[in-house]
C-alpha atoms as a PDB file:
ATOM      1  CA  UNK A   1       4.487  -7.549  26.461  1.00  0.00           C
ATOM      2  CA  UNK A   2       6.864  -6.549  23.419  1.00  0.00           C
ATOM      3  CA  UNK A   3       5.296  -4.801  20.541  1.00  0.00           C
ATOM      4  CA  UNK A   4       6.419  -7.945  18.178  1.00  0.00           C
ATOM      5  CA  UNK A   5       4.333  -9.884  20.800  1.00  0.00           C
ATOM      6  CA  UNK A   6       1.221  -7.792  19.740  1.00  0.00           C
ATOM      7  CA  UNK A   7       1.484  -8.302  16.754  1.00  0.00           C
ATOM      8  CA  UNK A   8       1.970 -11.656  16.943  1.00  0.00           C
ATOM      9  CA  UNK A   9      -2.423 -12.334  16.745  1.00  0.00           C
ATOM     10  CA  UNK A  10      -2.558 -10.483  13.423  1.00  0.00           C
ATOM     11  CA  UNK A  11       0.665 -12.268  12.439  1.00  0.00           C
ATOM     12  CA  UNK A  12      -1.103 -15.835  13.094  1.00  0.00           C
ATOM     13  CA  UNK A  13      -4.819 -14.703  11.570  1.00  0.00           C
ATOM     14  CA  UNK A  14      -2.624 -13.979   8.329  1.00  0.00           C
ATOM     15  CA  UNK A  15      -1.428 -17.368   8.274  1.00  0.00           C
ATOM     16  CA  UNK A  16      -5.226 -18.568   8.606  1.00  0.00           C
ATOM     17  CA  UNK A  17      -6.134 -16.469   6.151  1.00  0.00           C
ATOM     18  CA  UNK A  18      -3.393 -17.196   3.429  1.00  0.00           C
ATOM     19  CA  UNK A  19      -3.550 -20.970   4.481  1.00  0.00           C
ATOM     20  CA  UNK A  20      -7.688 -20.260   3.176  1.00  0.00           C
ATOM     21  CA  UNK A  21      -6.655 -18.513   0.391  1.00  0.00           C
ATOM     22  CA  UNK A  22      -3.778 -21.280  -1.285  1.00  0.00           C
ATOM     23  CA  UNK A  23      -6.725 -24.567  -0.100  1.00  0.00           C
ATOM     24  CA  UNK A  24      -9.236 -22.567  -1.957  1.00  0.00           C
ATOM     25  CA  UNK A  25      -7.461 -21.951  -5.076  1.00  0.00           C
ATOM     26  CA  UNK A  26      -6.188 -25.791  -4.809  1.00  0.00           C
ATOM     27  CA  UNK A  27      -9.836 -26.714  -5.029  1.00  0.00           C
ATOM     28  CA  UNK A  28     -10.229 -24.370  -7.898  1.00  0.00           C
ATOM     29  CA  UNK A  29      -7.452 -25.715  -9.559  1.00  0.00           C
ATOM     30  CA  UNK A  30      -8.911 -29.301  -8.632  1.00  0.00           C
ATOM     31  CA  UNK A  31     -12.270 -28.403 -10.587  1.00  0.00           C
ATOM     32  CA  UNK A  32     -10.460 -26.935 -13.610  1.00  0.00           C
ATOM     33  CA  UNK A  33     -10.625 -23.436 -12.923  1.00  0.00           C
ATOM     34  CA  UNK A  34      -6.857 -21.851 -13.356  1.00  0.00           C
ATOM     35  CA  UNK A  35      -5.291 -18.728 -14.680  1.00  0.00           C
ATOM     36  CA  UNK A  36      -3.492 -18.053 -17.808  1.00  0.00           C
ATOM     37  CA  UNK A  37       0.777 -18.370 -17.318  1.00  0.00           C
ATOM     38  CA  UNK A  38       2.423 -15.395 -17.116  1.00  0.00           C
ATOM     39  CA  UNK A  39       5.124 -14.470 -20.244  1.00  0.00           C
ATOM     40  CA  UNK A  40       8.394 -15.336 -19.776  1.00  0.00           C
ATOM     41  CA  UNK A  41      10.643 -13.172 -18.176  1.00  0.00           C
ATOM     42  CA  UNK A  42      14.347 -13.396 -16.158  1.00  0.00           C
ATOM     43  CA  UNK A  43      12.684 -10.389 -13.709  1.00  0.00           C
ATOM     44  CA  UNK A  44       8.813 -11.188 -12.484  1.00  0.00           C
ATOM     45  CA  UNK A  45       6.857  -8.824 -10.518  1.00  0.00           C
ATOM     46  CA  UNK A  46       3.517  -9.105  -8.854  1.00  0.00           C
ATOM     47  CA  UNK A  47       1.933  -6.196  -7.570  1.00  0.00           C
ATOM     48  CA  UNK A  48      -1.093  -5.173  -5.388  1.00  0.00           C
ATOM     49  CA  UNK A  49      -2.472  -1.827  -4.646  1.00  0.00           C
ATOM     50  CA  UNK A  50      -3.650   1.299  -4.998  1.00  0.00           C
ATOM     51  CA  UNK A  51      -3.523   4.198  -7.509  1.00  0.00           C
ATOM     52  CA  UNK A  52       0.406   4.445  -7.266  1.00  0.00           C
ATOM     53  CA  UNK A  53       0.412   1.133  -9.205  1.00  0.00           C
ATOM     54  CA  UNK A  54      -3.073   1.724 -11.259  1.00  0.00           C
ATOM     55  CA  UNK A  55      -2.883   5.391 -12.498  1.00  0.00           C
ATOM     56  CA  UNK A  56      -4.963   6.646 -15.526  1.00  0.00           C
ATOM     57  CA  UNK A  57      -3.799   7.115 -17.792  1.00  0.00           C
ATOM     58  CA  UNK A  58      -0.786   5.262 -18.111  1.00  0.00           C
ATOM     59  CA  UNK A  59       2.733   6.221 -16.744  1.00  0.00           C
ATOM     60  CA  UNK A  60       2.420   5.273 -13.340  1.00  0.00           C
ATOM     61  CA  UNK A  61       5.522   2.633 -11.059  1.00  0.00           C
ATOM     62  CA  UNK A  62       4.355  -0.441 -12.242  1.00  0.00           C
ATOM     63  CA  UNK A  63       4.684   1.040 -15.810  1.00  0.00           C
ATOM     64  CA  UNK A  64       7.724   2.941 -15.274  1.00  0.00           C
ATOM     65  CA  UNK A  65       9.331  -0.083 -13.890  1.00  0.00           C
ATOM     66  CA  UNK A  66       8.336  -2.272 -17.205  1.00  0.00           C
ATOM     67  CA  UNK A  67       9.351   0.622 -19.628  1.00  0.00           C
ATOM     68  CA  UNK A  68      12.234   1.602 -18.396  1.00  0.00           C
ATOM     69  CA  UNK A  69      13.843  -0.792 -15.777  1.00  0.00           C
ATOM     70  CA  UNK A  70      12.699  -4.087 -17.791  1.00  0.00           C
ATOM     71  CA  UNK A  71      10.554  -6.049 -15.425  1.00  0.00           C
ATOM     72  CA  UNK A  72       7.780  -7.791 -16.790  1.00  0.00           C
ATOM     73  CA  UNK A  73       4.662  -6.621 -13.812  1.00  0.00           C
ATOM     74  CA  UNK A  74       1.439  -8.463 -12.997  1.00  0.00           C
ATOM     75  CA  UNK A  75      -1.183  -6.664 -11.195  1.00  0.00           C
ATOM     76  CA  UNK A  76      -4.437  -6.659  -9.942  1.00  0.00           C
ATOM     77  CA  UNK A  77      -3.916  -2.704  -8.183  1.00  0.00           C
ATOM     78  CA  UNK A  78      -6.990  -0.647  -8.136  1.00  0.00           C
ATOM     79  CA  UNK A  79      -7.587   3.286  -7.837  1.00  0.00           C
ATOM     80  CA  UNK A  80      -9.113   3.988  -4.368  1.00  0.00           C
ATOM     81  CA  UNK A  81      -8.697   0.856  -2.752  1.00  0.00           C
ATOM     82  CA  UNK A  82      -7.613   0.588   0.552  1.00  0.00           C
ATOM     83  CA  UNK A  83      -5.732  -1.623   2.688  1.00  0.00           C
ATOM     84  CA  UNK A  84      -8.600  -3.688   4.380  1.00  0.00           C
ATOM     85  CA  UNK A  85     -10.402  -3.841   0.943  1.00  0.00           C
ATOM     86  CA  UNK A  86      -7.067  -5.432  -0.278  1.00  0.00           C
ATOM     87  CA  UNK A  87      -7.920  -7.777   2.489  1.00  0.00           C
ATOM     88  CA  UNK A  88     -11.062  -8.882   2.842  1.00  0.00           C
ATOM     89  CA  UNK A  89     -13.938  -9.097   0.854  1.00  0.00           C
ATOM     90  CA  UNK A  90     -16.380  -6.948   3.219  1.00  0.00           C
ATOM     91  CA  UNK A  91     -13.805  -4.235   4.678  1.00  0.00           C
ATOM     92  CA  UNK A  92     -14.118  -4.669   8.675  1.00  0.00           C
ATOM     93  CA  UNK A  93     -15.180  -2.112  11.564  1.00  0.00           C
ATOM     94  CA  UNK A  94     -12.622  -1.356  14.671  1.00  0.00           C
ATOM     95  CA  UNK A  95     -12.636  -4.906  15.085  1.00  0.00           C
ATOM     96  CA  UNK A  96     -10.967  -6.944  12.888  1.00  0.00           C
ATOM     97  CA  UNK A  97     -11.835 -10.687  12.159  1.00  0.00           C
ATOM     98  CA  UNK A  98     -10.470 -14.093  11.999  1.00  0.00           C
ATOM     99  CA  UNK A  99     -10.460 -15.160   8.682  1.00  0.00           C
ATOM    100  CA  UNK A 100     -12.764 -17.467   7.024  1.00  0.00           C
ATOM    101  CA  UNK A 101     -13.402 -18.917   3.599  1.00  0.00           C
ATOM    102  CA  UNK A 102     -15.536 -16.085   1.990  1.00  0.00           C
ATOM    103  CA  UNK A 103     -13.372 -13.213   3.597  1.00  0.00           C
ATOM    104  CA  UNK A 104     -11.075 -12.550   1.100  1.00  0.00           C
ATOM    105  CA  UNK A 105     -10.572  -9.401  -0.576  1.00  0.00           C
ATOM    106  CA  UNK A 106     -10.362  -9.550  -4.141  1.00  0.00           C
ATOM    107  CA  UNK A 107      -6.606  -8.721  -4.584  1.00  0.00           C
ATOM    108  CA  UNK A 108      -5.323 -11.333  -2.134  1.00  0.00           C
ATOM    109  CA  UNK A 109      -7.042 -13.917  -4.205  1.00  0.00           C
ATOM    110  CA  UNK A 110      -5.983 -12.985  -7.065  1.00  0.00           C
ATOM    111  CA  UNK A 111      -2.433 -12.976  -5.831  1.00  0.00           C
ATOM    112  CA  UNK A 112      -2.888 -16.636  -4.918  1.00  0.00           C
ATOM    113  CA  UNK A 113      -4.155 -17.744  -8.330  1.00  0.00           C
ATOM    114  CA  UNK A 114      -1.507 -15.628  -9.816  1.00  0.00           C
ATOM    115  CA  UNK A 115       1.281 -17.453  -8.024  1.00  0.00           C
ATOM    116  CA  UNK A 116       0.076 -20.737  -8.141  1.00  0.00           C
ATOM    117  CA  UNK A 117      -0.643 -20.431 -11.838  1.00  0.00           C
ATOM    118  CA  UNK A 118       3.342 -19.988 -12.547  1.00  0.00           C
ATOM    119  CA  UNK A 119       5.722 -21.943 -14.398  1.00  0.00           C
ATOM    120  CA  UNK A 120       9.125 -23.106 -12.092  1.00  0.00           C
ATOM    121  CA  UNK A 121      11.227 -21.154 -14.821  1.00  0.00           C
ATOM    122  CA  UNK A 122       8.750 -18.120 -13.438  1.00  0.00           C
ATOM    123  CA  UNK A 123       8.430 -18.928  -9.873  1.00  0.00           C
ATOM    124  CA  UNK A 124      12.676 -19.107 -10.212  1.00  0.00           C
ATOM    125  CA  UNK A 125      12.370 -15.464 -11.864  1.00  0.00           C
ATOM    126  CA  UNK A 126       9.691 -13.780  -9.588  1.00  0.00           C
ATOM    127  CA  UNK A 127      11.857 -10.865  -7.745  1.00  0.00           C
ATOM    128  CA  UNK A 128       9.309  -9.630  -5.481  1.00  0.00           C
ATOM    129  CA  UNK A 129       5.850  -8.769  -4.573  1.00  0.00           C
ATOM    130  CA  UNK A 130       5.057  -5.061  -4.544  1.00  0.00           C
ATOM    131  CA  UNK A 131       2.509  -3.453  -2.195  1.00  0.00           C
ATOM    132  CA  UNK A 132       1.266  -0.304  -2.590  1.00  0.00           C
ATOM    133  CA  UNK A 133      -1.104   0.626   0.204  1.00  0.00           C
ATOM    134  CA  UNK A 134      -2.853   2.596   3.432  1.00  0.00           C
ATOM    135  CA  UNK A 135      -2.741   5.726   1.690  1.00  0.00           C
ATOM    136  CA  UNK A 136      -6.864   5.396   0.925  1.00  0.00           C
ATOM    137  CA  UNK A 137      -7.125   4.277   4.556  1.00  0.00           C
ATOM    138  CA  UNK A 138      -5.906   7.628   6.293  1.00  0.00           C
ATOM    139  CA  UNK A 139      -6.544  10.731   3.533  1.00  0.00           C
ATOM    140  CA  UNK A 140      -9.017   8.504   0.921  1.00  0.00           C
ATOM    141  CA  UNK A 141     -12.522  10.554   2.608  1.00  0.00           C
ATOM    142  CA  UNK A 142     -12.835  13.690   4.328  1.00  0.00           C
ATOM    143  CA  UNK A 143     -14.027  12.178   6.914  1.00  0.00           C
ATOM    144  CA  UNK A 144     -11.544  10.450   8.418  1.00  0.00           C
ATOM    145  CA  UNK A 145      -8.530  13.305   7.488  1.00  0.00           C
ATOM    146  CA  UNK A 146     -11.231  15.414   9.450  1.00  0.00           C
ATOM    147  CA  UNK A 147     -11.013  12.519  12.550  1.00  0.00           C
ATOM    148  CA  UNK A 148      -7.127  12.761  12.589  1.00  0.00           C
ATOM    149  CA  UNK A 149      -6.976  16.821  12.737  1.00  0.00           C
ATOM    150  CA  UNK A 150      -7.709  19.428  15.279  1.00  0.00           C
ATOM    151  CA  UNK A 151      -9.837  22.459  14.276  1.00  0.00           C
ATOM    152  CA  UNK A 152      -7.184  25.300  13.952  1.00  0.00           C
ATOM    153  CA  UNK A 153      -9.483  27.735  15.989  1.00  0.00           C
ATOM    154  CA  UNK A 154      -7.948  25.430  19.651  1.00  0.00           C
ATOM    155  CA  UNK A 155      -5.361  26.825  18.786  1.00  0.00           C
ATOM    156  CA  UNK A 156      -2.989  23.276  18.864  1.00  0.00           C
ATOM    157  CA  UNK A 157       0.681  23.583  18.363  1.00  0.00           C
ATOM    158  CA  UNK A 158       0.367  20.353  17.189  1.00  0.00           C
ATOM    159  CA  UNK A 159      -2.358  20.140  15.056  1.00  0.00           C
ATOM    160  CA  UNK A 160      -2.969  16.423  14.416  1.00  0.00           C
ATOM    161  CA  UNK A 161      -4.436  14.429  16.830  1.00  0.00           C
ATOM    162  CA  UNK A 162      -1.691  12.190  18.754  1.00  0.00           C
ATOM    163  CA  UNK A 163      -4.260  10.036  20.189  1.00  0.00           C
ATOM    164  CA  UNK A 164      -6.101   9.720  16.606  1.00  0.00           C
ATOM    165  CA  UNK A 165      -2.329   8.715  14.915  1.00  0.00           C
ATOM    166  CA  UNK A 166      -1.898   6.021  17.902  1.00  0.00           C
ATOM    167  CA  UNK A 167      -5.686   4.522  17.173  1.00  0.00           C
ATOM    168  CA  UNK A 168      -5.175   4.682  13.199  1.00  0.00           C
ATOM    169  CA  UNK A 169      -1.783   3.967  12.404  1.00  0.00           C
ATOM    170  CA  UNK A 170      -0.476   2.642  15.272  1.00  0.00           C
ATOM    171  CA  UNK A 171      -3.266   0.197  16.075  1.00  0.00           C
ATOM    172  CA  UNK A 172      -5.756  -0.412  13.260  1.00  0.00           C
ATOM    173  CA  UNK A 173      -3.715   0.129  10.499  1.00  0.00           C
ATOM    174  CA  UNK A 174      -0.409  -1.853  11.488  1.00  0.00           C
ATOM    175  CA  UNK A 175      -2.488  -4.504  12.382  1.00  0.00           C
ATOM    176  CA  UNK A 176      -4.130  -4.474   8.904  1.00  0.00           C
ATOM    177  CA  UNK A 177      -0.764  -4.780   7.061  1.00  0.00           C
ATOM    178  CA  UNK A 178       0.593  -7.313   9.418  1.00  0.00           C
ATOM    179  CA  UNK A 179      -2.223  -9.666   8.346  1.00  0.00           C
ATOM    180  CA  UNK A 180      -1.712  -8.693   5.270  1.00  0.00           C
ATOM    181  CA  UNK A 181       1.879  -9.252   4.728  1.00  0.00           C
ATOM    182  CA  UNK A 182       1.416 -12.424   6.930  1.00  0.00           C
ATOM    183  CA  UNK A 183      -1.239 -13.884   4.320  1.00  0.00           C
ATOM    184  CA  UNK A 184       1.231 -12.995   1.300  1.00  0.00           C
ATOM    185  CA  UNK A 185       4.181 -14.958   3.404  1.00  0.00           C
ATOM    186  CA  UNK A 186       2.151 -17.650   3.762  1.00  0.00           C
ATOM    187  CA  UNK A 187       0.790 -17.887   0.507  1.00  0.00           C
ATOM    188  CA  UNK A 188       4.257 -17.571  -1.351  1.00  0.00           C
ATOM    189  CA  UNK A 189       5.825 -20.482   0.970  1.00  0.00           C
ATOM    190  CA  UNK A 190       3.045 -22.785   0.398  1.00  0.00           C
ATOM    191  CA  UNK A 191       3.232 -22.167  -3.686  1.00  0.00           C
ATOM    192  CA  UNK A 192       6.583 -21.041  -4.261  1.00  0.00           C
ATOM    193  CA  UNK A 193       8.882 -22.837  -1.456  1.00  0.00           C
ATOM    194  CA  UNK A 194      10.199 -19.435  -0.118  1.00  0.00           C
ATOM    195  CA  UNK A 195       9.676 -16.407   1.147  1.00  0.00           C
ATOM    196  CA  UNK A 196       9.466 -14.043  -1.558  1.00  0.00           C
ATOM    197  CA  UNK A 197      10.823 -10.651  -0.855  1.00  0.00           C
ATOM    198  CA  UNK A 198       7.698  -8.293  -0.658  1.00  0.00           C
ATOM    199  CA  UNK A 199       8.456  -4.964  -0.749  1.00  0.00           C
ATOM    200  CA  UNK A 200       6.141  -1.802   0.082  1.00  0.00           C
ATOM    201  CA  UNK A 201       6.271   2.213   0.670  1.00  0.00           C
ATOM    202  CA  UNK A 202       4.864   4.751   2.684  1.00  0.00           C
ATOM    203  CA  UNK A 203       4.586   7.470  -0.371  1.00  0.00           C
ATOM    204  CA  UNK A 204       5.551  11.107  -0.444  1.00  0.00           C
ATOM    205  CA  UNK A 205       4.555  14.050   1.553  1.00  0.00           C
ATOM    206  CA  UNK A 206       1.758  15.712  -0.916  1.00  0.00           C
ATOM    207  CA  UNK A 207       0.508  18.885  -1.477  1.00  0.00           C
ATOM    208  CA  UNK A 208      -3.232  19.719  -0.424  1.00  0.00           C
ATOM    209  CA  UNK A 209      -3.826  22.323  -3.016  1.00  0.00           C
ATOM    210  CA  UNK A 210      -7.528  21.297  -3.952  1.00  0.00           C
ATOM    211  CA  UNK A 211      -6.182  19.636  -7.550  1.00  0.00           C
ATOM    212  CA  UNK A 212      -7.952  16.340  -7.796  1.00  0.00           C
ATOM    213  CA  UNK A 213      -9.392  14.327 -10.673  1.00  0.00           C
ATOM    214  CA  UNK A 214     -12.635  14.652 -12.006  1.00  0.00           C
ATOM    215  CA  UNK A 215     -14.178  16.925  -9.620  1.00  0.00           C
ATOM    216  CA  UNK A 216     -12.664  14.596  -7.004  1.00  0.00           C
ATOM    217  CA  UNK A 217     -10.608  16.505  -4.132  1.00  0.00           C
ATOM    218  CA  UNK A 218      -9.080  14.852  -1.267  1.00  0.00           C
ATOM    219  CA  UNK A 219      -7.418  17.028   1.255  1.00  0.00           C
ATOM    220  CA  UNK A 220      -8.297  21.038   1.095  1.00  0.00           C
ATOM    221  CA  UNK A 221     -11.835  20.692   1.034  1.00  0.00           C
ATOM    222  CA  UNK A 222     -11.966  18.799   4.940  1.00  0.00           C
ATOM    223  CA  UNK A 223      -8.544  20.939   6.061  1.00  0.00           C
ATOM    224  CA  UNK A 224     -10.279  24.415   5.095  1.00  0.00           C
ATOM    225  CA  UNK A 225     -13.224  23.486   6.665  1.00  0.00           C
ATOM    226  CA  UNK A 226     -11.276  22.915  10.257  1.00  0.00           C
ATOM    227  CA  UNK A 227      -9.804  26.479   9.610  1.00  0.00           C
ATOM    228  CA  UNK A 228      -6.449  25.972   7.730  1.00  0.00           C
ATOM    229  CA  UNK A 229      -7.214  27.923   4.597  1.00  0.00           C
ATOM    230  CA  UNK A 230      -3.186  28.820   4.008  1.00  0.00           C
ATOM    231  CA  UNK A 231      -1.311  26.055   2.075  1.00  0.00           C
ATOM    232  CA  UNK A 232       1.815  25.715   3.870  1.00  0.00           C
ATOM    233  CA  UNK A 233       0.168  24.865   7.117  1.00  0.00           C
ATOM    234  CA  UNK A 234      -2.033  22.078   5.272  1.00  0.00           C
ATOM    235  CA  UNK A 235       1.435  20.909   4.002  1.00  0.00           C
ATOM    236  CA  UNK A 236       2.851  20.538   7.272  1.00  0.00           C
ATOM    237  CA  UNK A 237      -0.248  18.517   8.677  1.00  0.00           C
ATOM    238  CA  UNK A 238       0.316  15.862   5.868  1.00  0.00           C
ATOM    239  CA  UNK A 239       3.939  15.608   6.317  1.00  0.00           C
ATOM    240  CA  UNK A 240       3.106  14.697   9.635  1.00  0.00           C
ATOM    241  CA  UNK A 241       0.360  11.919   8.249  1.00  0.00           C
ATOM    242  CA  UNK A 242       2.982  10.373   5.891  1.00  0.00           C
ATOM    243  CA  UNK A 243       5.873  10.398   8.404  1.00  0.00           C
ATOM    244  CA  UNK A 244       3.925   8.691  10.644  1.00  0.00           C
ATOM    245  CA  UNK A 245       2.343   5.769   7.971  1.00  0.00           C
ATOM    246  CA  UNK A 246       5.954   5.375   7.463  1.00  0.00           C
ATOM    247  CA  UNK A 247       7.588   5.246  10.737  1.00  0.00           C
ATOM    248  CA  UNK A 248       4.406   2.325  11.899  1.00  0.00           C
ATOM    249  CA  UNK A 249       5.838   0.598   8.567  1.00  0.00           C
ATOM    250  CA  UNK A 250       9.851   0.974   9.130  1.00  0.00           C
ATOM    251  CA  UNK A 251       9.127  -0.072  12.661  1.00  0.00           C
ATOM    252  CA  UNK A 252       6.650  -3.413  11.950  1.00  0.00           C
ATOM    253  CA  UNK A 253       9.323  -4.493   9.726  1.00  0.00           C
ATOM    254  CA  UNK A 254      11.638  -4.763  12.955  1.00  0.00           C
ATOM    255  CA  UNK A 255       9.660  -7.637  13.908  1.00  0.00           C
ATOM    256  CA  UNK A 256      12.118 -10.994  12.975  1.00  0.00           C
ATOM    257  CA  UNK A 257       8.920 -12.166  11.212  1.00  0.00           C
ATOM    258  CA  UNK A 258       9.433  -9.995   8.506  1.00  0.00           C
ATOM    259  CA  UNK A 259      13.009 -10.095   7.250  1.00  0.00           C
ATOM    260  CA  UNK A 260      11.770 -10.674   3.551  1.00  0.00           C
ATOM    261  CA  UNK A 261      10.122  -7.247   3.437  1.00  0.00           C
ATOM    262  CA  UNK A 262      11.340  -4.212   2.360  1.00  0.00           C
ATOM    263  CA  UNK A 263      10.700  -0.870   2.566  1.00  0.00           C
ATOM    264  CA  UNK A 264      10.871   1.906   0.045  1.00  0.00           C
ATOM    265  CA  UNK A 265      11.334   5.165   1.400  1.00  0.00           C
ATOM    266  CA  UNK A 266       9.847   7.798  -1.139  1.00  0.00           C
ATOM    267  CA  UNK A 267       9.644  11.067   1.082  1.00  0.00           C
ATOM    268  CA  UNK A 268      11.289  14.116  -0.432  1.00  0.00           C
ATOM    269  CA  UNK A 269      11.377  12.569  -3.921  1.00  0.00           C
ATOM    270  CA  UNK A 270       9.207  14.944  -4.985  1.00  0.00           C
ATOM    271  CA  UNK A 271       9.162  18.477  -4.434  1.00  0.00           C
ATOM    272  CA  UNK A 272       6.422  20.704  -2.459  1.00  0.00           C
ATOM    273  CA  UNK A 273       8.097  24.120  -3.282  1.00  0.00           C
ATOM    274  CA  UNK A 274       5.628  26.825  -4.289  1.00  0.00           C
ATOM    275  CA  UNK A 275       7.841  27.344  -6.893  1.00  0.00           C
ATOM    276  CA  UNK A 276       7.913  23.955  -8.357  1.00  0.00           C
ATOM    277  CA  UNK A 277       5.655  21.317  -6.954  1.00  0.00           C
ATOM    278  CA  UNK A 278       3.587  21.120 -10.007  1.00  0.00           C
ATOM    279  CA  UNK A 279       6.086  19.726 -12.024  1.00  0.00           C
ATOM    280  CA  UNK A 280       6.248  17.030  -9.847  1.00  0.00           C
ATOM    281  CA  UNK A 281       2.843  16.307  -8.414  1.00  0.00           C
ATOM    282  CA  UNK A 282      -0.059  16.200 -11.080  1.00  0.00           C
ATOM    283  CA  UNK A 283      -2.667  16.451  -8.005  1.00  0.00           C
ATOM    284  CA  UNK A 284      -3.223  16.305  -4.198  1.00  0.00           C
ATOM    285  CA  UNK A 285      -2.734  12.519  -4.271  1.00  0.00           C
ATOM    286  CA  UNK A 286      -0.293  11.843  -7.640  1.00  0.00           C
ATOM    287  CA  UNK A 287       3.123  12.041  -9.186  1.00  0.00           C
ATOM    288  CA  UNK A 288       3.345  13.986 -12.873  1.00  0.00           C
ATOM    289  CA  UNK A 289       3.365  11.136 -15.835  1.00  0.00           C
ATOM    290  CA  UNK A 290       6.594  10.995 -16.631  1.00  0.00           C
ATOM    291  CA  UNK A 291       8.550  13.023 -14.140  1.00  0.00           C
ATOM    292  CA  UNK A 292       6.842  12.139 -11.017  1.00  0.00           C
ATOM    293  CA  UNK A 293       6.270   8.949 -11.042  1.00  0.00           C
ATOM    294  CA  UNK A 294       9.319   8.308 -12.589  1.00  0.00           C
ATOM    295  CA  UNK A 295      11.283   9.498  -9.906  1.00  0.00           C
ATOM    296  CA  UNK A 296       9.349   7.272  -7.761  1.00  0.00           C
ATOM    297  CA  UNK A 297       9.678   4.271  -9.811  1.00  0.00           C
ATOM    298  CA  UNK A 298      13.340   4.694  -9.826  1.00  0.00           C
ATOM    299  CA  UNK A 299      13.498   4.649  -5.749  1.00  0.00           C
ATOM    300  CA  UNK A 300      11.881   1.398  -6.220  1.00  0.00           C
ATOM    301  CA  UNK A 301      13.389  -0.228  -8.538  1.00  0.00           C
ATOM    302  CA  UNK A 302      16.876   0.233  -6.288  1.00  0.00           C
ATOM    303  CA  UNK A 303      15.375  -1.687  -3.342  1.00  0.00           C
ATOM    304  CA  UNK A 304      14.100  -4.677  -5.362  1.00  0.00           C
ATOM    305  CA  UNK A 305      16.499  -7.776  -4.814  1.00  0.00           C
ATOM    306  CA  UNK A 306      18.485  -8.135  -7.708  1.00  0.00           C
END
């Protein structure tokens, strides 16, 4: 069996799921219960995610991409969300479901409203759907970063866990974004007559430096506690975390299914110098307002279909 082959399950239970999510907003629509048009605009974005594309205070892509490369963005992103809570409505254990009619995550249906609630002139001028997410799902608790990391006292050349990586974003997390990116398909055929381009990213390699946001740290805290108290070798365990989220996405993408996605590769946009990083990276998880995410937002902007 091919890896496109195993894929191919989450792949149909995304179809199920987005052919749920366009008959219930029909029915909505049928009882007079719509969504406002969107303005006007020759370049249309609709985005879901995370807090790449939902960043207090303001200045993060999406906003980058209105104020400077002219896009008029929809979005229903949230801070801390992950990639199953995109998805479904109750995020799922190891196993995850077949889809039914109260399943749905609250971004996915919003995305269906949102698209079947446009004009033609803006269904003609929607460029692509952005998707900002998995980041929550492998660093979001110290629990899991914990899961994916031997203690440093073993002594591991390699000090994240291969067999954790081929569980997490190999298996449960690939499988995650195929149904999602399988629902969106689905969805956007069924209410827009095409495949609209979606296009997604893997983020940049970040620096676990104990900065977070209101008393909120992500990555020291569990990484000093397995025994890496020096900052360069806590660098190198997330570069190995982010190269991996994006070589799973990179290779799903491969599958002929997916020709209409794209992928935006942000590592080394920003820099994790001693000397500099904090010009760049605002915390452990997030660009600087304007320069980091900036330079983000400008890597993709150049891979949305013109």
């Amino acid at each position: 069996m091919s890896t496109y082959d195993k894929d191919q399950p989450a792949i149909e239970r995304g179809r199920r799921l987005g052919d749920f999510l366009v008959e219930g907003q029909r029915r909505r629509l049928a009882r007079g219960v719509g969504v406002a048009p969107l303005a006007a605009a020759q370049k249309m974005l609709i985005a879901l995610g995370d807090s790449w594309f939902a960043y207090w205070p303001r200045g993060d892509v999406l906003d980058v991409l209105e104020r400077k490369h002219h896009y008029n963005v929809d979005s229903r992103a949230r801070a801390g969300c992950t990639l199953a809570e995109m998805i479904f409505e109750v995020p799922p254990g190891d196993q995850i479901p077949d889809p039914d009619e109260t399943a749905q995550g609250e971004q996915l249906k919003w995305l269906t409203a949102r698209i079947q609630g446009l004009t033609p002139e803006e269904k003609s001028s929607l460029k692509a759907i952005l998707l900002s997410g998995g980041g929550n799902d492998v660093v979001g608790d110290k629990q899991t970063l914990k899961s994916l990391v031997h203690p440093a006292a073993e002594g591991h050349a390699q000090p994240v866990k291969e067999e954790m990586l081929v569980k997490l974003v190999d298996g449960r997390l690939r499988e995650l974004l195929t149904v999602m990116l399988s629902a969106i398909t689905t969805v956007s055929v069924a209410s827009v007559g095409r495949k609209v381009p979606i296009l997604l990213h893997g983020y940049d390699y970040p620096v676990p430096d104990g900065r977070g946001v209101f008393l909120n740290v992500w990555l020291k805290p569990g990484l000093v506690e397995l025994g890496y108290n020096v900052l360069d070798d806590r660098k190198k365990i997330l570069k190995t975390l982010i190269d991996r989220l994006n070589m799973m996405q990179i290779a799903l993408l491969q599958n002929p299914e997916f020709q209409h996605v794209l992928h935006a590769n942000l590592r080394g946009t920003l820099s994790t110098l001693d000397a500099d990083y904090q010009e760049f990276w605002q915390n452990e998880l997030h660009p600087t307002i304007p320069t980091g995410f900036e330079l983000v937002a400008d890597k993709v902007a150049a891979k949305i279909p013109a």
